[in-house]
C-alpha atoms as a PDB file:
ATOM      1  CA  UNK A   1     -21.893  14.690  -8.009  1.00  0.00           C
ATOM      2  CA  UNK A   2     -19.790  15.342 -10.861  1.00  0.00           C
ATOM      3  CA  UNK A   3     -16.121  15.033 -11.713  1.00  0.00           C
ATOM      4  CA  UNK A   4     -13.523  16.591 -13.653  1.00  0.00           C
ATOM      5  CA  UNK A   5     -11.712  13.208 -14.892  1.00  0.00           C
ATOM      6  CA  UNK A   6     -12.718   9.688 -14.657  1.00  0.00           C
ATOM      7  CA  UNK A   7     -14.459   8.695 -11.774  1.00  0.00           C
ATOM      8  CA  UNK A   8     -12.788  10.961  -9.776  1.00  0.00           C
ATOM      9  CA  UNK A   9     -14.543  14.321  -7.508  1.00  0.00           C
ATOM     10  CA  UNK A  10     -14.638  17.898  -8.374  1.00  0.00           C
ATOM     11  CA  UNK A  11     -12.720  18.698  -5.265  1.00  0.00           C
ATOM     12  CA  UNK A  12     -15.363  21.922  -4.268  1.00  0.00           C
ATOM     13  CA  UNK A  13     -15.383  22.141  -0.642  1.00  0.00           C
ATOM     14  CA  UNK A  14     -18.783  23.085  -0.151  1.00  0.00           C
ATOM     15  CA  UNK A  15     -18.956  21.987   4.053  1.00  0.00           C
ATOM     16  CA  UNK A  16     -16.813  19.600   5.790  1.00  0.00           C
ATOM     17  CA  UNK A  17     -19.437  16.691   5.128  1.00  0.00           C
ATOM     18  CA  UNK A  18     -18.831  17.025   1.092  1.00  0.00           C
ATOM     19  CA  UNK A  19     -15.224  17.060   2.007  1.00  0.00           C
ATOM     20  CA  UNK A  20     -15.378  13.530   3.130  1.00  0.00           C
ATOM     21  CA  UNK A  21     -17.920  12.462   1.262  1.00  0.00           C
ATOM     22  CA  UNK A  22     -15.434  13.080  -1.752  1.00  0.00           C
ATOM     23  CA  UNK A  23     -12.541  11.570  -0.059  1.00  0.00           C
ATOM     24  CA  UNK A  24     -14.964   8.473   0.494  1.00  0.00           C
ATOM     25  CA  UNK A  25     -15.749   8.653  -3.137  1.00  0.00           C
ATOM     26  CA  UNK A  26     -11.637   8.551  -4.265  1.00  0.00           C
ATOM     27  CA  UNK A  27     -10.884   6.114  -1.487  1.00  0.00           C
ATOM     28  CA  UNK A  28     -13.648   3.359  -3.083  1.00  0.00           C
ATOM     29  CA  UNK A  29     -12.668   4.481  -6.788  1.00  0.00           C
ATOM     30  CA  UNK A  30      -9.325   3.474  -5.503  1.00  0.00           C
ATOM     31  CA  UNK A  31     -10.381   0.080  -3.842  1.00  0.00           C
ATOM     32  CA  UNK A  32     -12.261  -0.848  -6.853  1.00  0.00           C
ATOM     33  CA  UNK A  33      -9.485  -0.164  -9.107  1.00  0.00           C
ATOM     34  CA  UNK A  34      -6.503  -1.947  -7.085  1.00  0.00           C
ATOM     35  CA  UNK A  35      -9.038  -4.928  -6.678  1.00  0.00           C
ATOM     36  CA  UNK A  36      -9.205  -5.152 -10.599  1.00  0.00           C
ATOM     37  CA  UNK A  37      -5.635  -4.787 -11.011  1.00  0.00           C
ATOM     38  CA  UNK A  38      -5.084  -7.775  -8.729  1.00  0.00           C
ATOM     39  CA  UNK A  39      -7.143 -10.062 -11.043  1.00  0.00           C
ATOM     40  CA  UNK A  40      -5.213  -8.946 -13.744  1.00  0.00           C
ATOM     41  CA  UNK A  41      -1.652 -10.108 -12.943  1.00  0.00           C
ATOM     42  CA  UNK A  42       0.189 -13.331 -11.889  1.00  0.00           C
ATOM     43  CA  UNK A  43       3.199 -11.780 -10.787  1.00  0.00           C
ATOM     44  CA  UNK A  44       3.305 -12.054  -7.532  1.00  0.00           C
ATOM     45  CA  UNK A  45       5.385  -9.026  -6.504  1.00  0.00           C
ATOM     46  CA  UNK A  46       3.114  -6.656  -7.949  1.00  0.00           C
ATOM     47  CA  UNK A  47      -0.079  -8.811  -7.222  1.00  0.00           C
ATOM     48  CA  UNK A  48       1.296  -8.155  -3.187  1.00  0.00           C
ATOM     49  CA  UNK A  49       2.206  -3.892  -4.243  1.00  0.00           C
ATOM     50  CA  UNK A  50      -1.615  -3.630  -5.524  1.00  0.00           C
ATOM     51  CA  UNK A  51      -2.876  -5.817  -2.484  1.00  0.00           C
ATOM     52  CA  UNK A  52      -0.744  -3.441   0.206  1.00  0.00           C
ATOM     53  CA  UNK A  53      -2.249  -0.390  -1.657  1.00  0.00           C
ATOM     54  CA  UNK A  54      -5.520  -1.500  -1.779  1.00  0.00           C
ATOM     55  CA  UNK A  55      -5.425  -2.382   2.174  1.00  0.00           C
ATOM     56  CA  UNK A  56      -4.267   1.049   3.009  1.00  0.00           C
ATOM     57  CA  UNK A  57      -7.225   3.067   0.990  1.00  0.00           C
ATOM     58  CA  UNK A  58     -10.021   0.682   2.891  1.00  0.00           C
ATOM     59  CA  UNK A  59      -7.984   1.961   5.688  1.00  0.00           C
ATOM     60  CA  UNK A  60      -8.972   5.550   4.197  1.00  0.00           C
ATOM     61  CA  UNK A  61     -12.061   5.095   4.007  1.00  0.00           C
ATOM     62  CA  UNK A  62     -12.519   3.954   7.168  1.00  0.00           C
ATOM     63  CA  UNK A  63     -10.706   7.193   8.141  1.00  0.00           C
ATOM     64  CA  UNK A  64     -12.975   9.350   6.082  1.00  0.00           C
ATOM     65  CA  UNK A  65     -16.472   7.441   7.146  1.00  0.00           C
ATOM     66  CA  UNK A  66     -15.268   7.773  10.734  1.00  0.00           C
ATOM     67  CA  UNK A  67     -14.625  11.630  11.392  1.00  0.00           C
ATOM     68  CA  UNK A  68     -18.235  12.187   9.090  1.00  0.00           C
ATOM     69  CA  UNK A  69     -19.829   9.992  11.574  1.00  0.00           C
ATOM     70  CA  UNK A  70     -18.446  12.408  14.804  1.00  0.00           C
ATOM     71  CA  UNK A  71     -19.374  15.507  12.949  1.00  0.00           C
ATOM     72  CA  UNK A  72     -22.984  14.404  10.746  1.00  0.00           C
ATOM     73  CA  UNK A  73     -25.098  13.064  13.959  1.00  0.00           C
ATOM     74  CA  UNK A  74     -27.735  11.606  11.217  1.00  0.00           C
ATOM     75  CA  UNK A  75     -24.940   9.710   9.804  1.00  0.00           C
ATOM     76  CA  UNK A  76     -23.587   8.334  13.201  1.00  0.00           C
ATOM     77  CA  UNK A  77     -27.521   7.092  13.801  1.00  0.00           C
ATOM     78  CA  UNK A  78     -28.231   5.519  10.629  1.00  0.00           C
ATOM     79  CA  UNK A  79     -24.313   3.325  11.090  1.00  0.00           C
ATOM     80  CA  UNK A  80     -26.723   1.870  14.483  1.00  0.00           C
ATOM     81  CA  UNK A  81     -29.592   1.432  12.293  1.00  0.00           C
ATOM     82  CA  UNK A  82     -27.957  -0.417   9.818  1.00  0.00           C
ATOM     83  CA  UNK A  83     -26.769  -2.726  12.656  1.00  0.00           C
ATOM     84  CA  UNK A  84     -30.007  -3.707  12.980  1.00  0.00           C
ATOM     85  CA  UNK A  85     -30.835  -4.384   9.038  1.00  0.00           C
ATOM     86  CA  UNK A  86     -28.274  -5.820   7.634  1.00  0.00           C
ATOM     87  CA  UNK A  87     -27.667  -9.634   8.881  1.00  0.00           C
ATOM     88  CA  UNK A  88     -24.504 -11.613   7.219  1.00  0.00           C
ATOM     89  CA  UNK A  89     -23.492 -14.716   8.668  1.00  0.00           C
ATOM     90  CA  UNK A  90     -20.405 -15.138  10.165  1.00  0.00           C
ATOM     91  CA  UNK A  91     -19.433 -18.289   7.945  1.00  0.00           C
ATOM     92  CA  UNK A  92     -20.601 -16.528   4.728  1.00  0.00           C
ATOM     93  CA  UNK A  93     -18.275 -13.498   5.421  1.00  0.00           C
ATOM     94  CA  UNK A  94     -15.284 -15.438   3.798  1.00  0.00           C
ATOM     95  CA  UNK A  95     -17.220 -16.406   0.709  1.00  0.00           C
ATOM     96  CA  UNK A  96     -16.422 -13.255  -1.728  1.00  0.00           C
ATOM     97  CA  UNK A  97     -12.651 -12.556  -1.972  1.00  0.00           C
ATOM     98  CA  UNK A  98     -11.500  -9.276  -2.502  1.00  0.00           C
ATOM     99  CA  UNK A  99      -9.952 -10.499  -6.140  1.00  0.00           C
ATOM    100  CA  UNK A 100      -9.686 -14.113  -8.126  1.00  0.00           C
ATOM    101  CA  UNK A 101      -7.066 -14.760 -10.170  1.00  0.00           C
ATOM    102  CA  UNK A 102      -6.292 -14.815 -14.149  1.00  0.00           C
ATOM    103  CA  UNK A 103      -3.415 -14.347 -16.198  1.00  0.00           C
ATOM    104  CA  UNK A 104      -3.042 -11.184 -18.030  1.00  0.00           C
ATOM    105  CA  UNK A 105      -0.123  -9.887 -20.466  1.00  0.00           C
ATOM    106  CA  UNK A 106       2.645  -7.806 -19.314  1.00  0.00           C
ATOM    107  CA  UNK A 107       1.793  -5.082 -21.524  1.00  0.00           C
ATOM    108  CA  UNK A 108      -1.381  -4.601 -19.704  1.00  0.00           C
ATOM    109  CA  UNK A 109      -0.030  -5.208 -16.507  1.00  0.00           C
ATOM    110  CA  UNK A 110       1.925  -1.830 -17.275  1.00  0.00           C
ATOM    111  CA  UNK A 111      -1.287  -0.216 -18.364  1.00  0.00           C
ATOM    112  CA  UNK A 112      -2.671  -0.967 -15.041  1.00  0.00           C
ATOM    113  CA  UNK A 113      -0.207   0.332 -12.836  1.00  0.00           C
ATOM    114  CA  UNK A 114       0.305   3.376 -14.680  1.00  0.00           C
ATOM    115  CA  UNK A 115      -3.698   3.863 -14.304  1.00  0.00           C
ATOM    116  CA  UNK A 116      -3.039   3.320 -10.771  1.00  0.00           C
ATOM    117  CA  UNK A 117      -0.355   6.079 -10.140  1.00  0.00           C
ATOM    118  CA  UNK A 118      -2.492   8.053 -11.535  1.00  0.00           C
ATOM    119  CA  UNK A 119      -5.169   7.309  -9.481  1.00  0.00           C
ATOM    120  CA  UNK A 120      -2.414   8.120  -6.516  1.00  0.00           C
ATOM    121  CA  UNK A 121      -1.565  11.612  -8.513  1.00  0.00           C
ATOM    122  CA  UNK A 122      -5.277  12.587  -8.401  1.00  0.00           C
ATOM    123  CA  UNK A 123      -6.221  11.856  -5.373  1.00  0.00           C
ATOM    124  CA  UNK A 124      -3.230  13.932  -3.461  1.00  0.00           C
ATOM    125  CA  UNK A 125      -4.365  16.944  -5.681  1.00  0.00           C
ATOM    126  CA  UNK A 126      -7.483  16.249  -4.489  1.00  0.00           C
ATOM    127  CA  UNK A 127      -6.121  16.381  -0.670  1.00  0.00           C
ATOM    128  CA  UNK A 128      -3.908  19.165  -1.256  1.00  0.00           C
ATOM    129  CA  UNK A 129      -6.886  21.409  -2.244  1.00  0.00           C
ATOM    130  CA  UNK A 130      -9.301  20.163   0.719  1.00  0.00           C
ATOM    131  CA  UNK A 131      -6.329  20.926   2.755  1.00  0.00           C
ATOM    132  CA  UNK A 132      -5.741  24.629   1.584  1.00  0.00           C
ATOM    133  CA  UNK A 133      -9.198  25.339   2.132  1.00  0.00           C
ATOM    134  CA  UNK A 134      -9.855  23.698   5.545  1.00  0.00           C
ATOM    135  CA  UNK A 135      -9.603  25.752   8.751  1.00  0.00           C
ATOM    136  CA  UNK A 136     -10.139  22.169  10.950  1.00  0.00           C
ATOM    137  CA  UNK A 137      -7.163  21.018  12.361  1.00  0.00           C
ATOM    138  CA  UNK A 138      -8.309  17.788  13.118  1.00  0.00           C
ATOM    139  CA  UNK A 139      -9.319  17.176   9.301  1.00  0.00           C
ATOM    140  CA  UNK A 140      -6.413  18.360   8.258  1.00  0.00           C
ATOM    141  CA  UNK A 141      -4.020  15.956  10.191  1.00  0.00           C
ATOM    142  CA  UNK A 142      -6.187  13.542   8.988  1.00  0.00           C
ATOM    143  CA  UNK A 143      -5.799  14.580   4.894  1.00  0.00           C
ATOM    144  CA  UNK A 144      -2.205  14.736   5.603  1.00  0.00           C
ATOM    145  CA  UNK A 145      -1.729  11.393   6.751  1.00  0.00           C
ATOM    146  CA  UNK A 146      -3.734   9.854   3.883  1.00  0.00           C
ATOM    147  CA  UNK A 147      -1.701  12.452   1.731  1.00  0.00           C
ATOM    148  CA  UNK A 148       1.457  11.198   2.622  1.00  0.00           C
ATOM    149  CA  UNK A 149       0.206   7.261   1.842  1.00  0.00           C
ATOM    150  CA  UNK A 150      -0.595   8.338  -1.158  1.00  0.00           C
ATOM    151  CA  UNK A 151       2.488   9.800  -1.904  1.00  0.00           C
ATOM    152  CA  UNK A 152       4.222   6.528  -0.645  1.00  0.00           C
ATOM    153  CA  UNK A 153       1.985   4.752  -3.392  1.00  0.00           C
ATOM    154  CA  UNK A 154       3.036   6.687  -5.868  1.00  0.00           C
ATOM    155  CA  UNK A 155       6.751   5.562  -5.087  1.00  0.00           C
ATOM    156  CA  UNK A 156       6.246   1.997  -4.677  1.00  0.00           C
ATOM    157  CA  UNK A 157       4.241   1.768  -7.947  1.00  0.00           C
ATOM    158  CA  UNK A 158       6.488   3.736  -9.719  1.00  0.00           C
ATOM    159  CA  UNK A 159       9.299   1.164  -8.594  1.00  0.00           C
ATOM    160  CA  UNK A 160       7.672  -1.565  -9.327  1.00  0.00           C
ATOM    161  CA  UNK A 161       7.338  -0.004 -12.974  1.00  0.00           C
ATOM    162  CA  UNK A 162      10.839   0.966 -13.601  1.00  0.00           C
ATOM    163  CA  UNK A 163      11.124  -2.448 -12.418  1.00  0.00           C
ATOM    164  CA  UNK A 164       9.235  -4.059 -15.077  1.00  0.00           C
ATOM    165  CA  UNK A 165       8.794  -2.145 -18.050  1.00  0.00           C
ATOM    166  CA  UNK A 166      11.872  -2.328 -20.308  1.00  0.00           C
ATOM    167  CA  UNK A 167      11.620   1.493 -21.388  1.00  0.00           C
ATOM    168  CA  UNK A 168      13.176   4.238 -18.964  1.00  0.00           C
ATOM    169  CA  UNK A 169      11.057   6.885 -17.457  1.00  0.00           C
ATOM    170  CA  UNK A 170      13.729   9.789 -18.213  1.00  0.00           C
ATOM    171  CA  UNK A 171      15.763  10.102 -15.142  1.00  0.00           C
ATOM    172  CA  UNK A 172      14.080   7.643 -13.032  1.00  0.00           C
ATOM    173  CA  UNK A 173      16.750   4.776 -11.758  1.00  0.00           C
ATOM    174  CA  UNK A 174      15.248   1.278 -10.763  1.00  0.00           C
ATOM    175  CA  UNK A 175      16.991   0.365  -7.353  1.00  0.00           C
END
């Protein structure tokens, strides 16, 4: 697979399978990212933003990986198989938290969730191409619901920066 800016898919819809596959890809890229941006704040009201976020794209993903198991059969049967392989323990399940905490400046705390709007930006592109080339109407409710979170992402981050960064963003108000 190769992208077109950091960690982030080409966006060719070669078959419906790729399609998700890609929106899989965005939706971890995204996960991984918010989950670093947690550990690098102590301000709680944008620790709680990034932690919102982040629980709505492993909601994504779970969107994605569920319509490519109910249209790749291979895919459905190896989810079973892997029932049977992988064995966790209940009472180790709590062990590794999603983030730790650490202090980090506020300069960087800017830097991080300006990286993550555009994370938001990319992936709607992303969505609004998949959508203008998909003829399923199923998979494109789907997109658009994810879309529109996205969208919403974009607006709460972008709040929470007017909110914090000293500098004005042209004709942006802070509420």
């Amino acid at each position: 697979m190769s992208y077109t800016t950091n960690r982030q898919p080409q966006g060719i819809l070669m078959n419906k399978e790729a399609f998700l596959r890609e929106g899989m890809i965005a939706e971890i890229v995204a996960i991984n990212d918010y989950s670093k941006f947690i550990t690098l704040t102590s301000n709680k009201e944008v620790k709680d933003i990034f932690h919102h976020i982040m629980e709505e794209e492993k909601e994504h993903y779970g969107m994605f990986l569920n319509a490519l198991r109910e249209i790749d059969l291979e895919q459905d049967h190896l989810r079973v198989k892997a029932k049977d392989h992988v064995k966790i323990p209940h009472r180790d399940r709590d062990k590794y938290k999603e983030s730790s905490f650490s202090k980090e400046s506020k300069h960087n705390l800017l830097i991080s969730i300006r990286d993550a709007i555009k994370g938001e930006l990319e992936a709607i592109v992303l969505y609004e191409h998949f959508i203008e080339n998909l003829c399923d109407k199923n998979l494109i409710k789907l997109i658009k619901k994810i879309t529109k979170d996205e969208k919403e992402h974009v607006e709460e981050l972008t709040l929470a920066l007017t909110l914090l960064d000293k500098d004005h963003y042209g004709p942006i108000e802070c509420y």
